[in-house]
C-alpha atoms as a PDB file:
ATOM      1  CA  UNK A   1       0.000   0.000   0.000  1.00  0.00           C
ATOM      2  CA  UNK A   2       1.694   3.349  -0.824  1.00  0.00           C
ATOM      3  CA  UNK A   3       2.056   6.201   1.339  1.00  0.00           C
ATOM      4  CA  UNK A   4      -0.418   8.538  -0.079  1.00  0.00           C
ATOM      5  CA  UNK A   5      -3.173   5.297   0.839  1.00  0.00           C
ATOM      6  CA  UNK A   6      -2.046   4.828   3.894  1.00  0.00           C
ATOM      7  CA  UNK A   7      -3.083   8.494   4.861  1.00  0.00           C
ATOM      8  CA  UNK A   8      -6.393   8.348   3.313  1.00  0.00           C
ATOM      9  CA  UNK A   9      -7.205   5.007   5.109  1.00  0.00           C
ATOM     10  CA  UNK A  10      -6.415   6.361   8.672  1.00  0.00           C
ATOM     11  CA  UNK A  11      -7.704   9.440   8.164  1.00  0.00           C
ATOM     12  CA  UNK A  12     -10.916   7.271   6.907  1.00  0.00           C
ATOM     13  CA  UNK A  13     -10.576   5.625  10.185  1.00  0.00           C
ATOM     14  CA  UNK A  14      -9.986   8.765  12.237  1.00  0.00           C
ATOM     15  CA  UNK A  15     -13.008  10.452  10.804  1.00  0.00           C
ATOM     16  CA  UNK A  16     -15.505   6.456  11.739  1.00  0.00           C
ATOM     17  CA  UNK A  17     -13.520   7.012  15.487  1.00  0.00           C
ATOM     18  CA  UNK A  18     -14.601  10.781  15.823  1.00  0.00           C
ATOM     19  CA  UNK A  19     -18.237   9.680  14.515  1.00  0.00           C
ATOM     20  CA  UNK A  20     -18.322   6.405  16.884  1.00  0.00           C
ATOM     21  CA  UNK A  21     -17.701   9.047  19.975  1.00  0.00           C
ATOM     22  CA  UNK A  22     -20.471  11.418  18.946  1.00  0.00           C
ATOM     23  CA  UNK A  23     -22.800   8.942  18.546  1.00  0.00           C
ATOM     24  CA  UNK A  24     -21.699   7.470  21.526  1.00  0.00           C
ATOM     25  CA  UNK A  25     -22.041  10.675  23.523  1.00  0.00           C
ATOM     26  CA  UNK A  26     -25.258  11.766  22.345  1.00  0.00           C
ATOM     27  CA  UNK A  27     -24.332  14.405  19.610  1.00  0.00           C
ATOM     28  CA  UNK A  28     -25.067  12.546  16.378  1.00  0.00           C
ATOM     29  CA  UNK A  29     -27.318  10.631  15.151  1.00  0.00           C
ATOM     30  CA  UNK A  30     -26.975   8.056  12.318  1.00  0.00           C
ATOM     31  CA  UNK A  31     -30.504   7.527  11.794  1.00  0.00           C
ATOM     32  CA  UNK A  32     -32.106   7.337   8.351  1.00  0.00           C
ATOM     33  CA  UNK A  33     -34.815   9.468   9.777  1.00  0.00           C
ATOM     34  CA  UNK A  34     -32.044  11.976  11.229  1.00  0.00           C
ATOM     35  CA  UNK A  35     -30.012  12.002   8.146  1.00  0.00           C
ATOM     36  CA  UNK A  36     -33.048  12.372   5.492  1.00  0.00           C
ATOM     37  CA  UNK A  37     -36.225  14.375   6.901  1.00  0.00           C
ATOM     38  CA  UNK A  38     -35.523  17.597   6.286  1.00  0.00           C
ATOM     39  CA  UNK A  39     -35.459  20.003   9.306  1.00  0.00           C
ATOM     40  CA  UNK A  40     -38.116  23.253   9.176  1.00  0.00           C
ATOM     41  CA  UNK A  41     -40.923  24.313  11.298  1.00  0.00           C
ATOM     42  CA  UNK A  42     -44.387  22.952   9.146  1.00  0.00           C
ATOM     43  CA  UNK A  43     -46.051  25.734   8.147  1.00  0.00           C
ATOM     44  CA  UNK A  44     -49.130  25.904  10.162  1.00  0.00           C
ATOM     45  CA  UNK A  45     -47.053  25.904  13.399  1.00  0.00           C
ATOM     46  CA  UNK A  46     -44.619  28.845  11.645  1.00  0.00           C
ATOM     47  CA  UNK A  47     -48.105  30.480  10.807  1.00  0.00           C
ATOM     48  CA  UNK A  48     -48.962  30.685  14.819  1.00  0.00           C
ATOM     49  CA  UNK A  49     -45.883  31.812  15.396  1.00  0.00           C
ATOM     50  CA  UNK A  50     -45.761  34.321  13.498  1.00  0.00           C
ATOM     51  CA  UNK A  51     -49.812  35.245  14.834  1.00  0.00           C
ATOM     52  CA  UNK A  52     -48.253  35.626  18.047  1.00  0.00           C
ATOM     53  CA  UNK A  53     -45.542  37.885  16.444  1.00  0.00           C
ATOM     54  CA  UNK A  54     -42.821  35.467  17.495  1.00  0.00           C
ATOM     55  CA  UNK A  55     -39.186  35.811  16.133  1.00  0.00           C
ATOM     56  CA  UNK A  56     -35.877  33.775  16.095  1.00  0.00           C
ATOM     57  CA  UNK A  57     -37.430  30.448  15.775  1.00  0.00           C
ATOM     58  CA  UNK A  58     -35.022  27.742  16.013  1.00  0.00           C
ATOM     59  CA  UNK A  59     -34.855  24.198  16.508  1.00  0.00           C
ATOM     60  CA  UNK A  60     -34.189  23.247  20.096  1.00  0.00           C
ATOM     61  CA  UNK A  61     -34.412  19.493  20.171  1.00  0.00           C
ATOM     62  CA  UNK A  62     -35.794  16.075  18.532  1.00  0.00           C
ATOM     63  CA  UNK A  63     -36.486  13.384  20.454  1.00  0.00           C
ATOM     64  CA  UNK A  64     -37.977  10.318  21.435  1.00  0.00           C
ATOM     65  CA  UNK A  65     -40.701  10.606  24.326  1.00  0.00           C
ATOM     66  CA  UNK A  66     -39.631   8.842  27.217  1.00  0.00           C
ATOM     67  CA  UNK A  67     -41.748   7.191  29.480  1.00  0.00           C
ATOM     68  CA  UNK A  68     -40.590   9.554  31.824  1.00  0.00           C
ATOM     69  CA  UNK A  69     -41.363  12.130  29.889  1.00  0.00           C
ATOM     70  CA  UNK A  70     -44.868  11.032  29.719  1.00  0.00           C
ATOM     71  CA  UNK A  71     -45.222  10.121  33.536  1.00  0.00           C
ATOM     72  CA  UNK A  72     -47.502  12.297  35.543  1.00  0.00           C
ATOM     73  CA  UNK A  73     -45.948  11.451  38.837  1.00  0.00           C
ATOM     74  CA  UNK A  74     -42.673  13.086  36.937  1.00  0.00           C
ATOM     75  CA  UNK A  75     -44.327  15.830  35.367  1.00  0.00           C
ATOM     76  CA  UNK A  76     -41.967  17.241  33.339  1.00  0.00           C
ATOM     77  CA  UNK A  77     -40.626  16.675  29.784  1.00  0.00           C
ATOM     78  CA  UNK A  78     -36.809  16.316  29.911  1.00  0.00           C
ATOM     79  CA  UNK A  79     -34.479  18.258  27.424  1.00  0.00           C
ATOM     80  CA  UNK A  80     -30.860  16.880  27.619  1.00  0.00           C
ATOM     81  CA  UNK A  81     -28.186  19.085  27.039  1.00  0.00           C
ATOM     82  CA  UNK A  82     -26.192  16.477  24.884  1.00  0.00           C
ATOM     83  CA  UNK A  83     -29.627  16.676  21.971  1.00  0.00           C
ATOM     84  CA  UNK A  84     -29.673  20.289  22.380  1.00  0.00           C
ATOM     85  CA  UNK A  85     -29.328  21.696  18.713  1.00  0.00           C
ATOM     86  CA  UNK A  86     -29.044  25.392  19.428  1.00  0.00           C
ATOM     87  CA  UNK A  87     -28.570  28.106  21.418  1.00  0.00           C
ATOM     88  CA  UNK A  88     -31.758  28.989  22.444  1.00  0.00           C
ATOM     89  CA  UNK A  89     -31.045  31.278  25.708  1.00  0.00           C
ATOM     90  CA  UNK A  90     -29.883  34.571  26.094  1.00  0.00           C
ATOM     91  CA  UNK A  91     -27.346  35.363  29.046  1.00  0.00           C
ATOM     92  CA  UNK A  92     -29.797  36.469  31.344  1.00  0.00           C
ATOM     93  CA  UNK A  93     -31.539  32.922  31.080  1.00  0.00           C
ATOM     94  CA  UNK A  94     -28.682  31.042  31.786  1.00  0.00           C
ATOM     95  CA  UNK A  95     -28.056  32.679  35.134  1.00  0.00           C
ATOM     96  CA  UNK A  96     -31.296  32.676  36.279  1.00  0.00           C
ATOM     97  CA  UNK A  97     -31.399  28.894  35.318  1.00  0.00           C
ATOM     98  CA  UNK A  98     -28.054  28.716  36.779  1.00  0.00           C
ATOM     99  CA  UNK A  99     -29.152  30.617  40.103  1.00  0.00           C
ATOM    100  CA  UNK A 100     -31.316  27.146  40.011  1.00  0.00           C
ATOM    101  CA  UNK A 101     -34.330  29.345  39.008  1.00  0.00           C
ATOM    102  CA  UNK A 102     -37.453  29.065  36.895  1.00  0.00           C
ATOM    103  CA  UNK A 103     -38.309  30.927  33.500  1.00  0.00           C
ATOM    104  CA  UNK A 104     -41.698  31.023  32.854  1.00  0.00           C
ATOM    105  CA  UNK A 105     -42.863  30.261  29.318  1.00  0.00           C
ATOM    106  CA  UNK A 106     -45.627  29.415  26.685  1.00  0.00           C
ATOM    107  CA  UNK A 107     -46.335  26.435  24.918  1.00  0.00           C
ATOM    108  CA  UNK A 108     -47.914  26.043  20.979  1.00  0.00           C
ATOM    109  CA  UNK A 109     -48.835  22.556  21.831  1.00  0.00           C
ATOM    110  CA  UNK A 110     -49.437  20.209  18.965  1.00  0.00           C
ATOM    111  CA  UNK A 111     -53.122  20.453  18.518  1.00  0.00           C
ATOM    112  CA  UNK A 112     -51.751  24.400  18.102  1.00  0.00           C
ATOM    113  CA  UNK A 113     -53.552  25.729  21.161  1.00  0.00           C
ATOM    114  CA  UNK A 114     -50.857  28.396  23.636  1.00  0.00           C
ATOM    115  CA  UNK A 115     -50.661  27.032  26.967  1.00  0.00           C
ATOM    116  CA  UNK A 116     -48.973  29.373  29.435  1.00  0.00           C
ATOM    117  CA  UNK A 117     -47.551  29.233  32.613  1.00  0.00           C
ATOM    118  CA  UNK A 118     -45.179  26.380  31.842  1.00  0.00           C
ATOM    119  CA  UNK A 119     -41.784  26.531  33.776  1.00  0.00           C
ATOM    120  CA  UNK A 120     -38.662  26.239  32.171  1.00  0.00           C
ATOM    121  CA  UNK A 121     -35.922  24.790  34.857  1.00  0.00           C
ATOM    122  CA  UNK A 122     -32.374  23.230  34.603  1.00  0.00           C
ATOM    123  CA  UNK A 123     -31.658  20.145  36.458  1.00  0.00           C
ATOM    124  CA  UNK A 124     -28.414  19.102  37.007  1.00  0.00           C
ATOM    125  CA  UNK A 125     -26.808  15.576  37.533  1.00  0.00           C
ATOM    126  CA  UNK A 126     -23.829  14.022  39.266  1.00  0.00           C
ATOM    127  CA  UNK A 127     -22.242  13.175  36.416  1.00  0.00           C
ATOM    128  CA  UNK A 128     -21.544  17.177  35.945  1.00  0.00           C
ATOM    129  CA  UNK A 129     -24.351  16.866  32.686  1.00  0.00           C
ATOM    130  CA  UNK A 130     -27.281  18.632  33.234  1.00  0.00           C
ATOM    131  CA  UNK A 131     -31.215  18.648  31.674  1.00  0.00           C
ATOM    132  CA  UNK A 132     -33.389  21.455  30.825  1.00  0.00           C
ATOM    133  CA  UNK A 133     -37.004  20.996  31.645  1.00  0.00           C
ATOM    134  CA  UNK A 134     -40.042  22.216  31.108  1.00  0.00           C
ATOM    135  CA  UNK A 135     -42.157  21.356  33.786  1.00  0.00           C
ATOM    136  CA  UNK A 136     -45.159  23.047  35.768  1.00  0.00           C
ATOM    137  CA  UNK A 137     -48.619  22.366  33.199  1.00  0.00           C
ATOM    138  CA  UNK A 138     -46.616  20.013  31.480  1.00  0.00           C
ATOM    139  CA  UNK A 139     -48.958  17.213  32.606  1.00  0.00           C
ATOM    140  CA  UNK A 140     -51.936  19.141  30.969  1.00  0.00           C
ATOM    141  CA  UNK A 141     -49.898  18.902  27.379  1.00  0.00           C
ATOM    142  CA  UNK A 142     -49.097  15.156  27.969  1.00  0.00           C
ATOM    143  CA  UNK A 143     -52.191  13.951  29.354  1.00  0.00           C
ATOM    144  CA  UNK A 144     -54.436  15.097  26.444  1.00  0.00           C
ATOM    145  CA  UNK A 145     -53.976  12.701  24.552  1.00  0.00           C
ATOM    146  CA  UNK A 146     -56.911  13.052  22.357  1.00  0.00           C
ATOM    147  CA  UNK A 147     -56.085  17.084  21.520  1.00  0.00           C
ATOM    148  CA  UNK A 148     -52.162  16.405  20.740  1.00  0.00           C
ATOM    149  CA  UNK A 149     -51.313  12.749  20.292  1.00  0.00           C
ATOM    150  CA  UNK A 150     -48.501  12.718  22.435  1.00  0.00           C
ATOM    151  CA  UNK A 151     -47.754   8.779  23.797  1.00  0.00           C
ATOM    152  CA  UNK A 152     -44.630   7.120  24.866  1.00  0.00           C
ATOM    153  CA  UNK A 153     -41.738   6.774  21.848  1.00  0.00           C
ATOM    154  CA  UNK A 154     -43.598  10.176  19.784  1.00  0.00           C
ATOM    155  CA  UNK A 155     -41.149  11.809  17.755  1.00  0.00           C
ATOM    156  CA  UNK A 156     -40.959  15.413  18.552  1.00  0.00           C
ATOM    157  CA  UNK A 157     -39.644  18.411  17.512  1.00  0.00           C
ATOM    158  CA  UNK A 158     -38.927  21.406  20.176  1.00  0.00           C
ATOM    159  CA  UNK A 159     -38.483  25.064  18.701  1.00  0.00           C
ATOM    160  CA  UNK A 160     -37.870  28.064  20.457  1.00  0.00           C
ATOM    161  CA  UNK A 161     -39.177  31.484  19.774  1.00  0.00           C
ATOM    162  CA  UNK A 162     -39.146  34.886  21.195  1.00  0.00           C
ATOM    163  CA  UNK A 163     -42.467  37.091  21.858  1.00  0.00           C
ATOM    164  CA  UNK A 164     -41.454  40.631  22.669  1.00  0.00           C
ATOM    165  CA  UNK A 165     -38.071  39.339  24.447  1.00  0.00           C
ATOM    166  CA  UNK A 166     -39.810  36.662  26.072  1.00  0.00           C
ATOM    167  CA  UNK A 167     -38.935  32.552  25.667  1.00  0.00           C
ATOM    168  CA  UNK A 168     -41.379  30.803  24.270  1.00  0.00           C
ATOM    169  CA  UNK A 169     -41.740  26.723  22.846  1.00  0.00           C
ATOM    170  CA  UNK A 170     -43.372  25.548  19.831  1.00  0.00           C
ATOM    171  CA  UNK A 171     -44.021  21.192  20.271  1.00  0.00           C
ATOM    172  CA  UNK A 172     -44.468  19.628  16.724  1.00  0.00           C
ATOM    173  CA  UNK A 173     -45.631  16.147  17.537  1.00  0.00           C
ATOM    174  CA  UNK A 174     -43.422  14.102  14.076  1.00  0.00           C
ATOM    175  CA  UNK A 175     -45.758  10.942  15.440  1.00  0.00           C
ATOM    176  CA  UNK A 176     -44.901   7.165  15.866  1.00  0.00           C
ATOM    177  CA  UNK A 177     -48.052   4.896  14.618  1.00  0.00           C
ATOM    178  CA  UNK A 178     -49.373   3.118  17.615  1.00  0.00           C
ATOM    179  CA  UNK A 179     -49.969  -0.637  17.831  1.00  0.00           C
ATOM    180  CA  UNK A 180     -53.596   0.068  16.593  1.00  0.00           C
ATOM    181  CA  UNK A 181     -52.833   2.785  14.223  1.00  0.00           C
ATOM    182  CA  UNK A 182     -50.615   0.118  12.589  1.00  0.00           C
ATOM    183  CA  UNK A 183     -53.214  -2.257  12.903  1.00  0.00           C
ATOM    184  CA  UNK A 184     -55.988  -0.149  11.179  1.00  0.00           C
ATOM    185  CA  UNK A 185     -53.354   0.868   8.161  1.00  0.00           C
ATOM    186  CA  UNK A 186     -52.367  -2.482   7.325  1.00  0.00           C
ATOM    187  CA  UNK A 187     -55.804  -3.578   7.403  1.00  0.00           C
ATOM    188  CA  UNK A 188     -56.664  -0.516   5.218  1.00  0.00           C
ATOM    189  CA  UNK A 189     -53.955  -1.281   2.233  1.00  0.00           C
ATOM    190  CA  UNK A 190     -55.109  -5.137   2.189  1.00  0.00           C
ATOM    191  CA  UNK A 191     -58.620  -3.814   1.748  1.00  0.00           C
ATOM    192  CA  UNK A 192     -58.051  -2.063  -1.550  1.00  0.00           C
ATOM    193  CA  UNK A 193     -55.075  -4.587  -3.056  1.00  0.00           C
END
């Protein structure tokens, strides 16, 4: 193998190594759905927004909800810092946060309704990582399950927004097909083969 080889191939491997660690850690993703949906706010949530005269939208987080996440006894939905896509606070949030301090904030929920009154917190762990979460009314956004279709292993999307200054969330509920949804669709396309 000739020299000029032998540097691509371990720069090949340097480049899988680097990608094995952020995957490991949290900060990529490698799945289809990651790589291939393409990443904007759909435009009826962009149109409330916008309603409420909301500026600097930007994509906080995707995720997975987490049975946690979807417990009432925790009451909270749990934003690691590790997904975090963007900087979403200003300075003054981060010390209040850090002065282990709430933010208070709204909440276009996915059935597009504002809830207000939501508490944004930072909770920090032993292991020196720490979670943002929104908690306070949280439980009234995951219980309704009928209004926003929010269950255990949804794919969301969280944006953030600002509405004269103040921090504001936008929840875009990407969906997972339940056990019956799945159910009902197959039984649908054998219908009309």
């Amino acid at each position: 193998m000739g020299e000029r080889q032998m540097e691509v191939h371990r720069s090949s491997l340097d480049v899988l190594a680097r990608a094995s660690l952020l995957v490991s850690e949290g900060l990529l993703s490698l799945s289809p759905t990651a790589q291939t949906r393409p990443i904007e706010l759909p435009s009826i949530f962009w149109d409330k927004t916008l309603e409420m005269h909301g500026q600097g939208v930007m994509l906080v987080l995707e995720k997975r909800l987490r049975a946690t996440d979807m417990d009432p006894n925790q009451g909270r939905l749990s934003i690691p810092k590790l997904q975090v896509r963007a900087d979403f606070l200003s300075g003054e949030e981060v010390r209040t946060l850090d002065n282990k301090e709430a933010i208070t904030v709204s909440l276009i929920e996915p059935c597009l309704e504002v809830r207000h009154g939501l508490q944004l917190k930072k909770w920090n762990y032993q292991s020196g990582t720490f979670s943002y979460v929104l908690i306070k009314q949280w439980n009234a956004v995951a219980r309704r399950f009928e209004r926003n279709s929010l269950e255990e292993n949804s794919l969301v999307q969280l944006w953030s927004f600002r509405v004269d200054g103040d921090l504001c969330f936008c929840l875009v509920n990407l969906g997972a097909p339940s056990a019956a949804a799945a159910a009902a669709a197959a039984e649908h396309m054998a219908a009309h083969e």
